[in-house]
PDB file of N, CA and C in Angstrom:
ATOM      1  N   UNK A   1      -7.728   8.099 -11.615  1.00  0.00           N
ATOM      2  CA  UNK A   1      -7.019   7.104 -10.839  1.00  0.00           C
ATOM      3  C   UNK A   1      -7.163   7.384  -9.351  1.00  0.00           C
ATOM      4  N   UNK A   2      -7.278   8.606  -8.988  1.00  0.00           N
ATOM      5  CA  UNK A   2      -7.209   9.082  -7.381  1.00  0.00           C
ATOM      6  C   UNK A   2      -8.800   8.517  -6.964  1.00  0.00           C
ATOM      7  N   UNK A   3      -9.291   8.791  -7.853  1.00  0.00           N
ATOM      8  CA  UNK A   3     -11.064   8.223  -7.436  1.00  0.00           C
ATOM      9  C   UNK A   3     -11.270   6.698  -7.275  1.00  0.00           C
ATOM     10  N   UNK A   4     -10.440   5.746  -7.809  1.00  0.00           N
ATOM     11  CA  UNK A   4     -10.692   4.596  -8.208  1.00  0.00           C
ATOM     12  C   UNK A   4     -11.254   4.453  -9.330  1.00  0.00           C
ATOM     13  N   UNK A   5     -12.033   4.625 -10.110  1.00  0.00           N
ATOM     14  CA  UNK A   5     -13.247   4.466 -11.005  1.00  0.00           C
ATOM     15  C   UNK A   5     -12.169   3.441 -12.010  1.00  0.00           C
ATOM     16  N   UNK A   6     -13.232   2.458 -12.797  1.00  0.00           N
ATOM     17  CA  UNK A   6     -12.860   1.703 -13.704  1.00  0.00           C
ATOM     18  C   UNK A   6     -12.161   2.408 -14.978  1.00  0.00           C
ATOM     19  N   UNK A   7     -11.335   1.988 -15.982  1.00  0.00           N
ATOM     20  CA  UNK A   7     -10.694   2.820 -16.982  1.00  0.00           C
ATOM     21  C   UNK A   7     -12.093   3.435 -18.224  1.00  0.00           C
ATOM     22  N   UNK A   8     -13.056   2.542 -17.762  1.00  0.00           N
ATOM     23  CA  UNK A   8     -13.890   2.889 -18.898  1.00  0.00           C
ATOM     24  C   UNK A   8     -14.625   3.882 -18.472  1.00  0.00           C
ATOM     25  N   UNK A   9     -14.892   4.330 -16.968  1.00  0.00           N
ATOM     26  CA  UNK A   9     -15.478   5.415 -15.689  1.00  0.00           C
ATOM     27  C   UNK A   9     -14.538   6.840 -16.472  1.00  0.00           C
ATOM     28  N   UNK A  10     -13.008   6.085 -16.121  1.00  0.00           N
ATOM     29  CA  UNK A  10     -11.969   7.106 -16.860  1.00  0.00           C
ATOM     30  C   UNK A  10     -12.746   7.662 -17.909  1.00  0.00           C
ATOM     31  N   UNK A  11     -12.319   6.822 -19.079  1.00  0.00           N
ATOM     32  CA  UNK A  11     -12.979   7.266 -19.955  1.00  0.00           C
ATOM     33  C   UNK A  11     -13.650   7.933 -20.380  1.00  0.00           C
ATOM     34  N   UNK A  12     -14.775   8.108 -19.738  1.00  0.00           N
ATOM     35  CA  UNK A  12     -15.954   8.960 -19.830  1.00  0.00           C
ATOM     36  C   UNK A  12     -15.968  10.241 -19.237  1.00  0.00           C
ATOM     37  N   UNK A  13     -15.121  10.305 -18.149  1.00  0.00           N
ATOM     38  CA  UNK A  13     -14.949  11.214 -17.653  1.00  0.00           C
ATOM     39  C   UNK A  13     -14.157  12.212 -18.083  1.00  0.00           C
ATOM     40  N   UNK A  14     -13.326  11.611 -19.012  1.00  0.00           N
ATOM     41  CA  UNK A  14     -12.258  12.762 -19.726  1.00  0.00           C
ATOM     42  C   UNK A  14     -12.872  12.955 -21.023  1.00  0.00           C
ATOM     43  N   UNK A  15     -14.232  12.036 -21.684  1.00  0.00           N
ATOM     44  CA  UNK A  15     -14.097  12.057 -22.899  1.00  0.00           C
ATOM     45  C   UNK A  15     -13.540  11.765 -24.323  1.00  0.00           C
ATOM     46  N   UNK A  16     -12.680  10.754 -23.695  1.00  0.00           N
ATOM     47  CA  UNK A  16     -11.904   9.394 -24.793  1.00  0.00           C
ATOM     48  C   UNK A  16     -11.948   8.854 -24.421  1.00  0.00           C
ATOM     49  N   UNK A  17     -11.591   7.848 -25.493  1.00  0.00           N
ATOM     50  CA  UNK A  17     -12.093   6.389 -26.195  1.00  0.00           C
ATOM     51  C   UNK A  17     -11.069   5.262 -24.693  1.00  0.00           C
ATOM     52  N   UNK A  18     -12.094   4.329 -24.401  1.00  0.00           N
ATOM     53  CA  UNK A  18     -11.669   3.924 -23.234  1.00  0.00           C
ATOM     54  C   UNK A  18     -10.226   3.222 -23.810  1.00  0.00           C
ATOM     55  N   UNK A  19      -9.737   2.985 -24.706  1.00  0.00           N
ATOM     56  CA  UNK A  19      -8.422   2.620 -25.167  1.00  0.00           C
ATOM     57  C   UNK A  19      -7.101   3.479 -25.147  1.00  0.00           C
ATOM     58  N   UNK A  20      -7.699   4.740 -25.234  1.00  0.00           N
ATOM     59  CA  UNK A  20      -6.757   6.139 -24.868  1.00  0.00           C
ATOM     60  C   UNK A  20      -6.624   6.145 -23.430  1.00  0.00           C
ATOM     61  N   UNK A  21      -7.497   5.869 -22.567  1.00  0.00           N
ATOM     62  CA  UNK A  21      -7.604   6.105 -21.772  1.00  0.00           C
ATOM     63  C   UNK A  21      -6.812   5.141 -20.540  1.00  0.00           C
ATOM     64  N   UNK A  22      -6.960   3.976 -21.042  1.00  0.00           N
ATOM     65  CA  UNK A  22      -6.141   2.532 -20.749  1.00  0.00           C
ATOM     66  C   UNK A  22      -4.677   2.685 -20.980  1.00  0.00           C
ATOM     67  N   UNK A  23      -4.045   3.004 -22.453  1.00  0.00           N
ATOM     68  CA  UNK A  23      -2.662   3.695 -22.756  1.00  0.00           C
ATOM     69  C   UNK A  23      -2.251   4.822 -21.683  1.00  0.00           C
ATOM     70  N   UNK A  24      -3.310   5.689 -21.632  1.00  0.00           N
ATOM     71  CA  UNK A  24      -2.771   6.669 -20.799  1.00  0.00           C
ATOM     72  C   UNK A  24      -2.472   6.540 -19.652  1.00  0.00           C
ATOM     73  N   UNK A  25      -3.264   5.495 -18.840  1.00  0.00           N
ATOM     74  CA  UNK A  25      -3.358   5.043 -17.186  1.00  0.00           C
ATOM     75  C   UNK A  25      -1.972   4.451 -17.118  1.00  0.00           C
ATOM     76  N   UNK A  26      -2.016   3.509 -18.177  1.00  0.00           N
ATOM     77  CA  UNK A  26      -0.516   2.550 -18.215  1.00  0.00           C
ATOM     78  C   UNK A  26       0.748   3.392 -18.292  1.00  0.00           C
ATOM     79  N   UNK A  27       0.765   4.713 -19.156  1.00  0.00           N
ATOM     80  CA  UNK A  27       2.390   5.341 -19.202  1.00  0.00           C
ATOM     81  C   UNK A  27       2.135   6.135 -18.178  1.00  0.00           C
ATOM     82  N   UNK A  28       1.511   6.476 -17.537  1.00  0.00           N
ATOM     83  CA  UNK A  28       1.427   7.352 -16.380  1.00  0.00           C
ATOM     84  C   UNK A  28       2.089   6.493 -15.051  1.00  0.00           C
ATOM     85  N   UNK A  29       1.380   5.128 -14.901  1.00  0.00           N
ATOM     86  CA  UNK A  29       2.070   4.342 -14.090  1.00  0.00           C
ATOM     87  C   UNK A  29       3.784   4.029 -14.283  1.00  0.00           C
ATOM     88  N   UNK A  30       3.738   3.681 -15.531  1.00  0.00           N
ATOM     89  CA  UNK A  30       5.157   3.539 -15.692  1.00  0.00           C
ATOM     90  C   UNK A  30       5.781   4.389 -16.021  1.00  0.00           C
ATOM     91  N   UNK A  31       6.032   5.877 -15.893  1.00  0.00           N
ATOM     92  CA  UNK A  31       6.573   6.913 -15.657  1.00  0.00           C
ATOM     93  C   UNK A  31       6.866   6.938 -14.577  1.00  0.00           C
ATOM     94  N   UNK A  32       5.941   6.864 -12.973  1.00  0.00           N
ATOM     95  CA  UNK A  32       6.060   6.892 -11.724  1.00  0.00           C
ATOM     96  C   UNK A  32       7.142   5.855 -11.913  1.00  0.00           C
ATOM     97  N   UNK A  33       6.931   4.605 -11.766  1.00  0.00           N
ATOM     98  CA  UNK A  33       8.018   3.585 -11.758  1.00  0.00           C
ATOM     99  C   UNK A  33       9.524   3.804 -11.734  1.00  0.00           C
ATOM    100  N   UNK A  34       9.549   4.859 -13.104  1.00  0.00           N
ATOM    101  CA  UNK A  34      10.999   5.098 -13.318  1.00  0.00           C
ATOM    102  C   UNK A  34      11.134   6.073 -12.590  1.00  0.00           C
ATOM    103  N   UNK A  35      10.250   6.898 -11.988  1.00  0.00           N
ATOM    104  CA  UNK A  35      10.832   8.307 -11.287  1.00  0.00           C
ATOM    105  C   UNK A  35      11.910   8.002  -9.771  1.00  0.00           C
ATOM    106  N   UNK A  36      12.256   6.962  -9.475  1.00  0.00           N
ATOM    107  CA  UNK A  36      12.914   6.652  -8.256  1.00  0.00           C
ATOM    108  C   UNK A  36      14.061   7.124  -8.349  1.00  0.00           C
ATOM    109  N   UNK A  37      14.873   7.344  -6.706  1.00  0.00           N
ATOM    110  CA  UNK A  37      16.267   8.028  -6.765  1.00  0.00           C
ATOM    111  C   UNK A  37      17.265   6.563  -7.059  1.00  0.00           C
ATOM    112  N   UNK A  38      18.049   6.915  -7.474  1.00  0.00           N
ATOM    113  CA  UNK A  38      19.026   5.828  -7.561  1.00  0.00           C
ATOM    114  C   UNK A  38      19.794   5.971  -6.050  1.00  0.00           C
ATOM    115  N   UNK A  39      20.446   7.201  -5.409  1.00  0.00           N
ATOM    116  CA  UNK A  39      21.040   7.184  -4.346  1.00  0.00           C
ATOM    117  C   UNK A  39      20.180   8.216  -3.551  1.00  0.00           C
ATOM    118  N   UNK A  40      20.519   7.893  -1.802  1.00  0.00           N
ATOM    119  CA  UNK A  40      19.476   8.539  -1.362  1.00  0.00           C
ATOM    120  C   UNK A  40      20.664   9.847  -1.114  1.00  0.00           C
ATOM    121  N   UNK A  41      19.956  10.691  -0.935  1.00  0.00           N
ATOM    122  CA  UNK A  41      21.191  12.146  -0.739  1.00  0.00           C
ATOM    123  C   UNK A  41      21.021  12.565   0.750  1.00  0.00           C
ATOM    124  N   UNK A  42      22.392  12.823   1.330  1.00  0.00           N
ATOM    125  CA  UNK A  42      21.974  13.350   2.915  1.00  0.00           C
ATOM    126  C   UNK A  42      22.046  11.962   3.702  1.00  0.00           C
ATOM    127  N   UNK A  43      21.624  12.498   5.171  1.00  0.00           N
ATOM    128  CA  UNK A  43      21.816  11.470   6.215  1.00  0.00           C
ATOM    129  C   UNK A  43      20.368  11.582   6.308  1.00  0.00           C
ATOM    130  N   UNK A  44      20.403   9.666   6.700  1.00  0.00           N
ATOM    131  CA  UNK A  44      19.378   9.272   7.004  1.00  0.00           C
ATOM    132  C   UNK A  44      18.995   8.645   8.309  1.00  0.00           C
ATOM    133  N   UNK A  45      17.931   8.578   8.804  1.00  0.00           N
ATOM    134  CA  UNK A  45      17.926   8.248  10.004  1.00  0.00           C
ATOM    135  C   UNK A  45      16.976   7.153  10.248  1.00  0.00           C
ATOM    136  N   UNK A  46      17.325   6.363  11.406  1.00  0.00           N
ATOM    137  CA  UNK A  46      15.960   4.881  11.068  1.00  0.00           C
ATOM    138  C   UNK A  46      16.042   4.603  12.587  1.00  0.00           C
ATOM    139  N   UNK A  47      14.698   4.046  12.869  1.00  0.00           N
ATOM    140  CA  UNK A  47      14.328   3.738  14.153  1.00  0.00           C
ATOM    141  C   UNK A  47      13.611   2.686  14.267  1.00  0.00           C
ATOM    142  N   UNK A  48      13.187   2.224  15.601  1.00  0.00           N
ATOM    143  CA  UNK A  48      13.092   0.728  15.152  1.00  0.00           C
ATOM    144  C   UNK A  48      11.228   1.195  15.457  1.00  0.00           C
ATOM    145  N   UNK A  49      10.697   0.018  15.073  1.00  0.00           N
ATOM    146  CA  UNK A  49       9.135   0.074  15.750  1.00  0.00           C
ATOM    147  C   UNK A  49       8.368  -1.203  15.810  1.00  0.00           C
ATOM    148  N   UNK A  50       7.701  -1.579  16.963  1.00  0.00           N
ATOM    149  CA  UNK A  50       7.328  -3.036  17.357  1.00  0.00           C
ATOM    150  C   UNK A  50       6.158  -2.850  17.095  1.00  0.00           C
ATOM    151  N   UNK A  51       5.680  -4.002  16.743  1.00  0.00           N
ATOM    152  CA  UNK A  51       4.198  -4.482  16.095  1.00  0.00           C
ATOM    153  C   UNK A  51       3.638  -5.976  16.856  1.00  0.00           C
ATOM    154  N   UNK A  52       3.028  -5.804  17.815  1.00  0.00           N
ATOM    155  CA  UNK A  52       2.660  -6.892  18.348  1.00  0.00           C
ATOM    156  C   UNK A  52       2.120  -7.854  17.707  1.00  0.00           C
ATOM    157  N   UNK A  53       1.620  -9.044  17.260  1.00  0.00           N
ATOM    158  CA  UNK A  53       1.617 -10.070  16.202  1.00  0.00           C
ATOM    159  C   UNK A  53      -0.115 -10.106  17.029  1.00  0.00           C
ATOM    160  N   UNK A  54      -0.829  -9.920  15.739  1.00  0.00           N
ATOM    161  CA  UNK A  54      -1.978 -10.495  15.626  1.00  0.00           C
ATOM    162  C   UNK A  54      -2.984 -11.888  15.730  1.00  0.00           C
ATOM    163  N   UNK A  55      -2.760 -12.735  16.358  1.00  0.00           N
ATOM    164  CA  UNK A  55      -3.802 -13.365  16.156  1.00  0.00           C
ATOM    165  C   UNK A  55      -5.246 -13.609  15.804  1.00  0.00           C
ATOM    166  N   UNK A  56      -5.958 -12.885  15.661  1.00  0.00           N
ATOM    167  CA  UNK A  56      -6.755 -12.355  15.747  1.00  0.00           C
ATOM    168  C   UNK A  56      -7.737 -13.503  14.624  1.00  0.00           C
ATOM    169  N   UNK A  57      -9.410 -14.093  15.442  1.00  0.00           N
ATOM    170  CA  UNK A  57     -10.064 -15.173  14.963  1.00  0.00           C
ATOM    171  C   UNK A  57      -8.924 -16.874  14.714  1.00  0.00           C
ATOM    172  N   UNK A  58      -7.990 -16.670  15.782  1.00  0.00           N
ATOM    173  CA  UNK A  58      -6.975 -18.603  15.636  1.00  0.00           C
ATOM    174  C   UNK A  58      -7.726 -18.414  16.985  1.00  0.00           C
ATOM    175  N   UNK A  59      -8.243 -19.956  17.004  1.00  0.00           N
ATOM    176  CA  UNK A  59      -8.770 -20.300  18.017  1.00  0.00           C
ATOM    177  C   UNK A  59      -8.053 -21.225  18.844  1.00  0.00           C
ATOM    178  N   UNK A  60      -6.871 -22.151  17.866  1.00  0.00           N
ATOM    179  CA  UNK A  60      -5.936 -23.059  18.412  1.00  0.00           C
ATOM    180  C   UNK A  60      -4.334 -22.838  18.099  1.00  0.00           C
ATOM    181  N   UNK A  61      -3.500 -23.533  18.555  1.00  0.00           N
ATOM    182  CA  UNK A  61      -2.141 -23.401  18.161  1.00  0.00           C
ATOM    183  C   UNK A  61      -1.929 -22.355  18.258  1.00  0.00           C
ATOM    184  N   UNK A  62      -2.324 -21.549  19.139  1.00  0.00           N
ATOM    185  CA  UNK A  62      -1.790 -20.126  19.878  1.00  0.00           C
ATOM    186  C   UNK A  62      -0.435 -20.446  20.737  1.00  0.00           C
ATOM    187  N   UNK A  63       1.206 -19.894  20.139  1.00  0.00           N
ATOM    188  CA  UNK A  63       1.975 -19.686  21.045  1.00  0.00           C
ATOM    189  C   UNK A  63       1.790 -19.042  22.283  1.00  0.00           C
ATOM    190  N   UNK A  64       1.352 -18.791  22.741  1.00  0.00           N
ATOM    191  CA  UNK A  64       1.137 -17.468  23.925  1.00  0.00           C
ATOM    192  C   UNK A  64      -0.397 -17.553  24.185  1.00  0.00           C
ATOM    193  N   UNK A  65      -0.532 -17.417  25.528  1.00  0.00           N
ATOM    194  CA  UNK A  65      -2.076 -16.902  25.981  1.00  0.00           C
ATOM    195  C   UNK A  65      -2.614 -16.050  25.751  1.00  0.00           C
ATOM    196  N   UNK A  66      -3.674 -16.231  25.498  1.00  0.00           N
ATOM    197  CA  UNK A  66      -4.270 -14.437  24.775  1.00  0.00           C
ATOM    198  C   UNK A  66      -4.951 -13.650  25.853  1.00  0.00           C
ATOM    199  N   UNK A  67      -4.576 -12.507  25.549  1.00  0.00           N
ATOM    200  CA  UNK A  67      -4.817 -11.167  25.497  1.00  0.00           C
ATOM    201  C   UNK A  67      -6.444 -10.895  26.189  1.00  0.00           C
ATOM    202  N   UNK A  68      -6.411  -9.594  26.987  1.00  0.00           N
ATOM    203  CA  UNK A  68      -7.539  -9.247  27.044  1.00  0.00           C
ATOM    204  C   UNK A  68      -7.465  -7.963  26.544  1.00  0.00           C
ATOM    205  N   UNK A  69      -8.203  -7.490  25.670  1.00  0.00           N
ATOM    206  CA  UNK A  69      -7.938  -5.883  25.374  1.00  0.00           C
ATOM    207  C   UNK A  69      -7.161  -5.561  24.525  1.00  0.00           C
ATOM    208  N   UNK A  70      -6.273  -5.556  23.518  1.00  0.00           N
ATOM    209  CA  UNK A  70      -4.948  -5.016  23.236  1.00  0.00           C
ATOM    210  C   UNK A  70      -3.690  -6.045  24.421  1.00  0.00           C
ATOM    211  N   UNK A  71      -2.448  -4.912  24.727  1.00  0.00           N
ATOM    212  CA  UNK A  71      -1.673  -5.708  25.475  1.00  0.00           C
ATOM    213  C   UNK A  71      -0.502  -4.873  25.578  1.00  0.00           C
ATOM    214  N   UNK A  72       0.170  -5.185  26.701  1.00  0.00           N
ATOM    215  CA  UNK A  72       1.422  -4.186  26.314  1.00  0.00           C
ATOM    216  C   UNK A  72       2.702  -5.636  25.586  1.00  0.00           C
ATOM    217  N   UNK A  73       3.586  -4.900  25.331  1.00  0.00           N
ATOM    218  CA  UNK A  73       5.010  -5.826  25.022  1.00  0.00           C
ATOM    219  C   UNK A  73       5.963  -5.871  25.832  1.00  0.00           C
ATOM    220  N   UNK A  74       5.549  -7.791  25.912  1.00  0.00           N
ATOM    221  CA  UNK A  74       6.628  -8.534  26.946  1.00  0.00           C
ATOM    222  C   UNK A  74       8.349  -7.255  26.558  1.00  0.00           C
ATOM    223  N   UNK A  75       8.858  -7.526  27.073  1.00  0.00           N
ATOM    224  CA  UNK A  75      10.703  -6.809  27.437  1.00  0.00           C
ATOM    225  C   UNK A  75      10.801  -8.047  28.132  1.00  0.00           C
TER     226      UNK A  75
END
């Protein structure tokens, strides 16, 4: 799974039947699934972070004038 490779790549690579191998990919995923915390423990901390909005290839119906370079953020 870390490689990408197809389940039947799997397969071969471990040496079972690409159907074992498909079962196995699947409870492995859904094991992760259930592994989540229900509550987070401790203090947590959050900060904010700005993402300037892409346009990137709109040639029309641009709110705003574009950019040369990147850009800093209007305040």
């Amino acid at each position: 799974m870390i490689d990408g490779v197809s389940t039947a790549e799997a397969a071969k690579r471990c040496g079972v039947h690409y159907t074992t191998a498909f079962r196995r990919r699947h409870r492995f995923l859904e094991a992760l699934a259930k592994d989540t915390p229900q509550t987070l423990p401790g203090i947590l901390g959050g900060d904010e972070m700005v993402i300037l909005k892409s346009f990137k290839g709109k040639r029309s119906a641009m709110p705003r004038k574009a950019r040369k370079r990147g850009g800093k953020l209007a305040t």
